[in-house]
Every structure is written in structure tokens, then in C-alpha cells.
C-alpha atoms as a PDB file:
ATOM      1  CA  UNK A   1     131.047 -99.051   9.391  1.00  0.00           C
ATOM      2  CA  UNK A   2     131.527 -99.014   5.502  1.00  0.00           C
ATOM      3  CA  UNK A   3     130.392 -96.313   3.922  1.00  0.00           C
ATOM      4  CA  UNK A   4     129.288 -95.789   0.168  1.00  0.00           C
ATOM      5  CA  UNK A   5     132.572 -95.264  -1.515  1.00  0.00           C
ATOM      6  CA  UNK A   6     130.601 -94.481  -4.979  1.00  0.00           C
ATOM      7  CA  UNK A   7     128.722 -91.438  -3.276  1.00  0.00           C
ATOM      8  CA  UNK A   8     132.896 -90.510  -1.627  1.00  0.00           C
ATOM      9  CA  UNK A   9     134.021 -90.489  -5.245  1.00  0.00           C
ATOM     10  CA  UNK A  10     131.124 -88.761  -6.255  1.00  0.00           C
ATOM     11  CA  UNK A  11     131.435 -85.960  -3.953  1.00  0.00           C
ATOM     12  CA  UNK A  12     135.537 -86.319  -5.011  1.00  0.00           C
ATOM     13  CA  UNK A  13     134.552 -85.774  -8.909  1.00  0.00           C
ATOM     14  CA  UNK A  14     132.571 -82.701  -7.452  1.00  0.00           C
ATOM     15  CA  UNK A  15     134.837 -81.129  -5.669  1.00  0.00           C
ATOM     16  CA  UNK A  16     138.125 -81.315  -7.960  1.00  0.00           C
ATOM     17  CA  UNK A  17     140.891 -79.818  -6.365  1.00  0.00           C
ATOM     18  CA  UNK A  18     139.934 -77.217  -3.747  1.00  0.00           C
ATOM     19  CA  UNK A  19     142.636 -75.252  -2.141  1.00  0.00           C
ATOM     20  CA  UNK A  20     142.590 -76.250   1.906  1.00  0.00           C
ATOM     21  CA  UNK A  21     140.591 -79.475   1.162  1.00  0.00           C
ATOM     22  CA  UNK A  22     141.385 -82.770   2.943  1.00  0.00           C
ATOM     23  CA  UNK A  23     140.109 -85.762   3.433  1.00  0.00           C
ATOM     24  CA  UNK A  24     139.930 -87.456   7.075  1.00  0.00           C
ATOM     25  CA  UNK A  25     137.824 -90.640   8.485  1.00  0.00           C
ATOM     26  CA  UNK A  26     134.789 -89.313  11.266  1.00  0.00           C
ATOM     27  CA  UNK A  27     131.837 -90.035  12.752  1.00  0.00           C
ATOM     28  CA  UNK A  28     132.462 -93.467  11.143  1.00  0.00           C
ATOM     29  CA  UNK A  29     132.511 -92.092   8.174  1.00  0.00           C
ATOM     30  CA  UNK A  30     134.761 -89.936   5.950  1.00  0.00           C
ATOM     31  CA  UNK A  31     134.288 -86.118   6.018  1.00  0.00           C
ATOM     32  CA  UNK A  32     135.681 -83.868   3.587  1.00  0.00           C
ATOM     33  CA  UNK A  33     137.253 -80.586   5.196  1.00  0.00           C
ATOM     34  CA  UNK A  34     137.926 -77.346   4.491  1.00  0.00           C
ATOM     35  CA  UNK A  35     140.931 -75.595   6.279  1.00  0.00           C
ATOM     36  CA  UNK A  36     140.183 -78.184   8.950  1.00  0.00           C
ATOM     37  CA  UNK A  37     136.775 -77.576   9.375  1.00  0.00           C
ATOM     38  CA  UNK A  38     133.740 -80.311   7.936  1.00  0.00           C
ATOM     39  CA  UNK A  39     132.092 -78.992   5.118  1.00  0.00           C
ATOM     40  CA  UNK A  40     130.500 -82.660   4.127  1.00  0.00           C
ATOM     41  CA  UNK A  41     130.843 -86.192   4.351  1.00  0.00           C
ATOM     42  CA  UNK A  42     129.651 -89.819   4.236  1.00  0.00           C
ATOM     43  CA  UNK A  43     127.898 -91.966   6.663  1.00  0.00           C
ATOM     44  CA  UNK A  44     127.193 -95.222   5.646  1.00  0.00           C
ATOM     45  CA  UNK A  45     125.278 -94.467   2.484  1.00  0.00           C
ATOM     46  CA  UNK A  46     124.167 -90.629   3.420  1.00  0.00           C
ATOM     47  CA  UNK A  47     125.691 -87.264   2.561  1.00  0.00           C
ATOM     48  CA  UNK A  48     126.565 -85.320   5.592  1.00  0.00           C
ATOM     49  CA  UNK A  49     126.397 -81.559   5.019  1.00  0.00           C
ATOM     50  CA  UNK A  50     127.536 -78.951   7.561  1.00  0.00           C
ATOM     51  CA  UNK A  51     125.305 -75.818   7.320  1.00  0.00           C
ATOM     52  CA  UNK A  52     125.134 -74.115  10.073  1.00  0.00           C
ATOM     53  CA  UNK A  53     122.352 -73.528  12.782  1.00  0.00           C
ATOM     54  CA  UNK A  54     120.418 -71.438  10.935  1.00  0.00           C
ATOM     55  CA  UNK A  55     120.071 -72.861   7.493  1.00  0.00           C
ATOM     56  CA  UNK A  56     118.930 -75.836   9.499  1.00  0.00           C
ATOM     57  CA  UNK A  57     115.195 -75.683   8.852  1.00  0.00           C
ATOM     58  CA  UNK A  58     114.922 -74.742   5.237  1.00  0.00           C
ATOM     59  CA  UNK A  59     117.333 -78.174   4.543  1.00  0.00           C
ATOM     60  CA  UNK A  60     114.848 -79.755   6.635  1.00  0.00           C
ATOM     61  CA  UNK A  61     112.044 -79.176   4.520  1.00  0.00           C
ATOM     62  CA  UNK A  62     113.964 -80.736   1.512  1.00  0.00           C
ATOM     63  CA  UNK A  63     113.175 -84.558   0.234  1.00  0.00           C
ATOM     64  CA  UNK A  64     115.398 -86.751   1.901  1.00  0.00           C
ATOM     65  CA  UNK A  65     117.031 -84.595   4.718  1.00  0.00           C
ATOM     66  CA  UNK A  66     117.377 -85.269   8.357  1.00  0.00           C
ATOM     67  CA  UNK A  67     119.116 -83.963  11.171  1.00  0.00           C
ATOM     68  CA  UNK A  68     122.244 -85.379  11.776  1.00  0.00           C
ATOM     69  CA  UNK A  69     122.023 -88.036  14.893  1.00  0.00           C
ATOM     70  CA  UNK A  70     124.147 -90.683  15.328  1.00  0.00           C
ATOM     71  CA  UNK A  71     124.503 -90.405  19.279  1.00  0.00           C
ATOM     72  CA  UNK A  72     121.423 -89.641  20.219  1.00  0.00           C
ATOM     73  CA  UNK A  73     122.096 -86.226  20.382  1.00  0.00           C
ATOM     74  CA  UNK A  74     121.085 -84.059  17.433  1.00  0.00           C
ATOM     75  CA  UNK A  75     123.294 -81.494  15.603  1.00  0.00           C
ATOM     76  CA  UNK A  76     121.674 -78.342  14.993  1.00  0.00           C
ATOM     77  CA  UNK A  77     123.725 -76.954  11.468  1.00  0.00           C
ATOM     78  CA  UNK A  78     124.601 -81.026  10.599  1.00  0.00           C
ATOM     79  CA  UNK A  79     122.354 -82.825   8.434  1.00  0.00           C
ATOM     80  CA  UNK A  80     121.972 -86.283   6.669  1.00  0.00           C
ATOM     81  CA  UNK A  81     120.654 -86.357   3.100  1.00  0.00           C
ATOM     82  CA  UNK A  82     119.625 -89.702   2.256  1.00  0.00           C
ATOM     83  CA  UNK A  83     121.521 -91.354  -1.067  1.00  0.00           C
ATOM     84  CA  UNK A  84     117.845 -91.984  -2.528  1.00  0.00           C
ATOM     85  CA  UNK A  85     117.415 -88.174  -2.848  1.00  0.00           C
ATOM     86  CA  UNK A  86     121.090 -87.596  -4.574  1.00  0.00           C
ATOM     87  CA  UNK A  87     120.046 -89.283  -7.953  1.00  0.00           C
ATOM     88  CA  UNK A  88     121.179 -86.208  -9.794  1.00  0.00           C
ATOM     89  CA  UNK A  89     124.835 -85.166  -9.576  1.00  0.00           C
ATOM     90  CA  UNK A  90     123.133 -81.282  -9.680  1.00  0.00           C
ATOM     91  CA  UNK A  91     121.261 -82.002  -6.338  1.00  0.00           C
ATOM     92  CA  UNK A  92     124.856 -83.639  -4.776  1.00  0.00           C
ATOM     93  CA  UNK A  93     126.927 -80.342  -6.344  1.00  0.00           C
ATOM     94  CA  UNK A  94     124.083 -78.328  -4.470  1.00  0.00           C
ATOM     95  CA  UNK A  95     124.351 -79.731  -1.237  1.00  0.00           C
ATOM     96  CA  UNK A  96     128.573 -79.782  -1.450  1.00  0.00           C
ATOM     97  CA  UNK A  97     128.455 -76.163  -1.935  1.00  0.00           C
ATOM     98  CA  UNK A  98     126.096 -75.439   0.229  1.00  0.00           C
ATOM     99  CA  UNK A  99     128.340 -77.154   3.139  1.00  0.00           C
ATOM    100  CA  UNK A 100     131.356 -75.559   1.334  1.00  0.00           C
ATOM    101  CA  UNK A 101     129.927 -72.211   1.774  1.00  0.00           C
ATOM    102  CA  UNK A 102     129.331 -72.493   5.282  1.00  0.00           C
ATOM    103  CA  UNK A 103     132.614 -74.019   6.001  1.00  0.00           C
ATOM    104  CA  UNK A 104     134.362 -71.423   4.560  1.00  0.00           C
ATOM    105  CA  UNK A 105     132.793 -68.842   7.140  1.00  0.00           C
ATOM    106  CA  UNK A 106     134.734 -70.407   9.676  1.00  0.00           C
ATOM    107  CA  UNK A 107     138.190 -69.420  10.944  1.00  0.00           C
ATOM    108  CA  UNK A 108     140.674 -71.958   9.775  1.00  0.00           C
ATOM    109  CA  UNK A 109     142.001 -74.874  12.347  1.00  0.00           C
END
């Protein structure tokens, strides 16, 4: 699946060089990780944010955000935000943090 490399570079540009931060190819996608652990991503043309279980509503009630369900299955803490509500690089740089905040909670891998 190809994904959106301008949104990747965007989400690059926003996240300059973090200590910890790699880069790996998921989900069909490319996630952006934070001591081994997702903090967001791309899939096909959406921003994948990690956020944990129980920020999970509230993102749900934002323009544009889904959970995240590409098996079948949704992910509880994982959502999709579509590209046509990330416009404004201030509403991507929210969303980024938001997943690097929660990724940082967790123990490294």
C-alpha cells in the first residue's frame, strides 16, 4: 500500500530530531516510534496516532477521527485522523504530540 509520503515528511518536519525516535514500515504503513514503541504513523493517506485507551473518546469526538481498524478488529488507544482534517500544520503538531506524550509513558522496548 503507498502511503502519503507528503503527510511522512510532514510529520518528519514536525518532529525534528527526537532523542529515541525511529522510523520503521507497519500496518502497511510507516510508524514513527519512540524508544520502540508507536507514537504515530501513516496509513495510506491518514495519520495514525497512539493515545492510549482512555483518551480514546475525546479524539473521537474530533473532525476527522476514527478508530483505528484495518483488520476488522478495532484498537481501543489507536486512531486514524483523516488527511482532510490535517490542513493546518498546528492541528498535525497537535496530534504528534499528543501520540508522543502517550508513547513516552511506556517502558522502552
Amino acid at each position: 500500500m503507498a502511503i502519503d509520503e507528503g503527510l511522512a515528511q510532514r510529520i518528519r518536519e514536525q518532529l525534528g530530531e527526537v532523542p529515541g525516535l525511529t522510523e520503521k514500515r507497519m500496518f502497511g504503513g510507516l510508524a514513527f516510534l519512540l524508544n520502540g514503541n508507536m507514537a504515530v504513523g501513516v496509513h495510506s493517506d491518514e495519520l495514525i496516532v497512539r493515545i492510549g485507551p482512555d483518551n480514546t473518546d475525546a479524539a473521537l469526538a474530533r473532525p476527522g477521527v476514527r478508530l483505528f481498524d484495518i483488520t476488522g478488529r478495532p484498537m481501543r488507544g489507536w486512531i486514524l485522523v483523516a488527511s482532510s482534517a490535517l490542513t493546518e500544520d498546528a492541528t498535525l503538531g497537535d496530534w504528534i504530540d499528543r501520540g508522543r506524550t502517550f508513547a513516552a509513558t511506556l517502558p522502552p522496548k
